[in-house]
Protein backbone atom coordinates (compact mmCIF):
# COMPACT_ATOMS: atom_id res chain seq x y z
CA UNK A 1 0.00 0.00 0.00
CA UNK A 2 1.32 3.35 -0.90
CA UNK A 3 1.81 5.82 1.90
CA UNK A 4 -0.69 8.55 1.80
CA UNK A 5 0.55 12.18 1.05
CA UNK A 6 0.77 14.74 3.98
CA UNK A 7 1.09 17.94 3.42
CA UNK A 8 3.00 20.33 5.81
CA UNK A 9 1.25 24.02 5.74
CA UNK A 10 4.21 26.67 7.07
CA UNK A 11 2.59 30.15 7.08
CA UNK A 12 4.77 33.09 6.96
CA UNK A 13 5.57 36.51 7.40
CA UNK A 14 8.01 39.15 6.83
CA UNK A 15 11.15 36.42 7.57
CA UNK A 16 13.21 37.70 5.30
CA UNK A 17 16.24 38.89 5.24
CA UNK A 18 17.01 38.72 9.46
CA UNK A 19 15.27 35.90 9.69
CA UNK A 20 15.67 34.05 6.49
CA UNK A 21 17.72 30.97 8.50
CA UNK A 22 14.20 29.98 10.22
CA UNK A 23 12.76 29.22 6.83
CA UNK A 24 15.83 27.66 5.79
CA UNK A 25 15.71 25.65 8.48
CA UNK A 26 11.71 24.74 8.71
CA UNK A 27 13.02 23.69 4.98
CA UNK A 28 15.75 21.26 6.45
CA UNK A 29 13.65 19.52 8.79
CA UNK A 30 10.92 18.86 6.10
CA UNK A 31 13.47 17.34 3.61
CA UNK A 32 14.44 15.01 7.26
CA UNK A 33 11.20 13.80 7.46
CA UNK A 34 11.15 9.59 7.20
CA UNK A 35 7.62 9.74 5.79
CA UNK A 36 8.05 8.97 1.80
CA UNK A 37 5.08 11.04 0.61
CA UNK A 38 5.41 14.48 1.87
CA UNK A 39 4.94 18.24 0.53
CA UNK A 40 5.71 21.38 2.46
CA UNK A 41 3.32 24.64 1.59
CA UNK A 42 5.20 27.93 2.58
CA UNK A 43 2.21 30.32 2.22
CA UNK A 44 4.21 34.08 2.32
CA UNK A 45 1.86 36.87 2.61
CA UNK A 46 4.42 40.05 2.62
CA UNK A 47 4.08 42.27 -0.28
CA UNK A 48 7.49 43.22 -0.32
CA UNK A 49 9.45 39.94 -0.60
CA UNK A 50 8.84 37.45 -3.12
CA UNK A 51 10.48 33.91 -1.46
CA UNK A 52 12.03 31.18 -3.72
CA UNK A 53 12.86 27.27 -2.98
CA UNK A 54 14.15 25.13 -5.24
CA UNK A 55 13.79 22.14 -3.09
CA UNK A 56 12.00 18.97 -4.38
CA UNK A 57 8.40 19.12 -2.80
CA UNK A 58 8.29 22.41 -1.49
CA UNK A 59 5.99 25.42 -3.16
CA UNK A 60 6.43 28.49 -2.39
CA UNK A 61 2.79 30.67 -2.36
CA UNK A 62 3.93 34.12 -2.13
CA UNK A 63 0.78 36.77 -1.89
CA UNK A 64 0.46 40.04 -3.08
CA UNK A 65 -1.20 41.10 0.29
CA UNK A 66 -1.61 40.48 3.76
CA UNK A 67 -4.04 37.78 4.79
CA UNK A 68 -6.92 39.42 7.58
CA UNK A 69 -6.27 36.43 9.44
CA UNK A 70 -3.69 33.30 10.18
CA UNK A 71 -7.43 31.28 9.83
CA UNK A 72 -7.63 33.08 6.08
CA UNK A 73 -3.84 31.92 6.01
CA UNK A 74 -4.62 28.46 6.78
CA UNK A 75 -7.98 28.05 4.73
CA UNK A 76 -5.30 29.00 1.50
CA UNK A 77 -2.51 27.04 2.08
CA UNK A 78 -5.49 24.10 2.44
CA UNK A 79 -7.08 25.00 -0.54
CA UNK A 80 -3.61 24.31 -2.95
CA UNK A 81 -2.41 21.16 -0.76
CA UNK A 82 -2.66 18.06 -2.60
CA UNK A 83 -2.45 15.80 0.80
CA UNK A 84 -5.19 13.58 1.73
CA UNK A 85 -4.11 14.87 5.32
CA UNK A 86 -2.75 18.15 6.73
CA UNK A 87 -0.51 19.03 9.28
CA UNK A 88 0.71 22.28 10.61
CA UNK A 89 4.19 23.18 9.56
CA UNK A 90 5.30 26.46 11.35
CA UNK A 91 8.46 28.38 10.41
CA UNK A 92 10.15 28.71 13.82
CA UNK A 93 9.78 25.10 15.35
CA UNK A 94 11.97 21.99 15.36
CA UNK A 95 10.18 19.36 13.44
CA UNK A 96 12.34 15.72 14.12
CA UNK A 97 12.90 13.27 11.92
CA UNK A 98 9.78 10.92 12.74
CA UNK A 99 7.12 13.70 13.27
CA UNK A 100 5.16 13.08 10.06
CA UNK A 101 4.99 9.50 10.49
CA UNK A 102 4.47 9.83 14.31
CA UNK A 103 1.75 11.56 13.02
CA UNK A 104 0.62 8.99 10.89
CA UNK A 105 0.86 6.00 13.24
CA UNK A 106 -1.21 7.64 15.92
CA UNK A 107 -3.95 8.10 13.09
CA UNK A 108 -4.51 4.12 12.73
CA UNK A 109 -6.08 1.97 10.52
CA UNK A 110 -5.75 4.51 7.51
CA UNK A 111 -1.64 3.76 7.02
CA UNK A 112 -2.12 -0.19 8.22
């Protein structure tokens, strides 16, 4: 049976250029991840950066405005996943290794 495919939603804001290493790093931990089937959704809502990543399963949504709300944020980054499940992905934590399929295994029968 084929894993299912998760998608990680990372909202953010303004990171750039000070704080450019916490994307780079949310980016790291995604590409860590043991689960096979995985894409991360960086959903950037400042008008005055435009972010790039060139890294297999990551896309990069950069807005032309500010969302009125992280919920607004959230409803997006949902909208373009392509996961049959969704997982939030944010751009200043820590995400180890096993976290996706942690994740997974405590959802049950659906990944037997």
């Amino acid at each position: 049976m084929t894993s299912p495919l998760i998608s990680a939603l990372c909202p953010t804001h303004a990171r750039a250029p000070a704080y450019l290493w916490m994307l780079e790093e949310c980016v790291f931990w995604f590409t860590q991840q043991d689960w096979p089937n995985k894409e991360l959704i960086i959903a950037n809502d400042d008008p005055g950066q435009a972010l790039i990543c060139k890294t297999p399963g990551v896309r990069v949504l950069n807005y032309p405005t500010r969302f009125e709300s992280l919920g607004a944020k959230y409803r997006a980054m949902l909208e373009a996943a392509k996961g049959e499940y969704a997982m939030c992905w944010e751009d200043d934590d820590v995400n180890l290794p096993h976290r996706m399929r942690q994740a997974a295994e405590h959802l049950g029968s659906d990944f037997d």
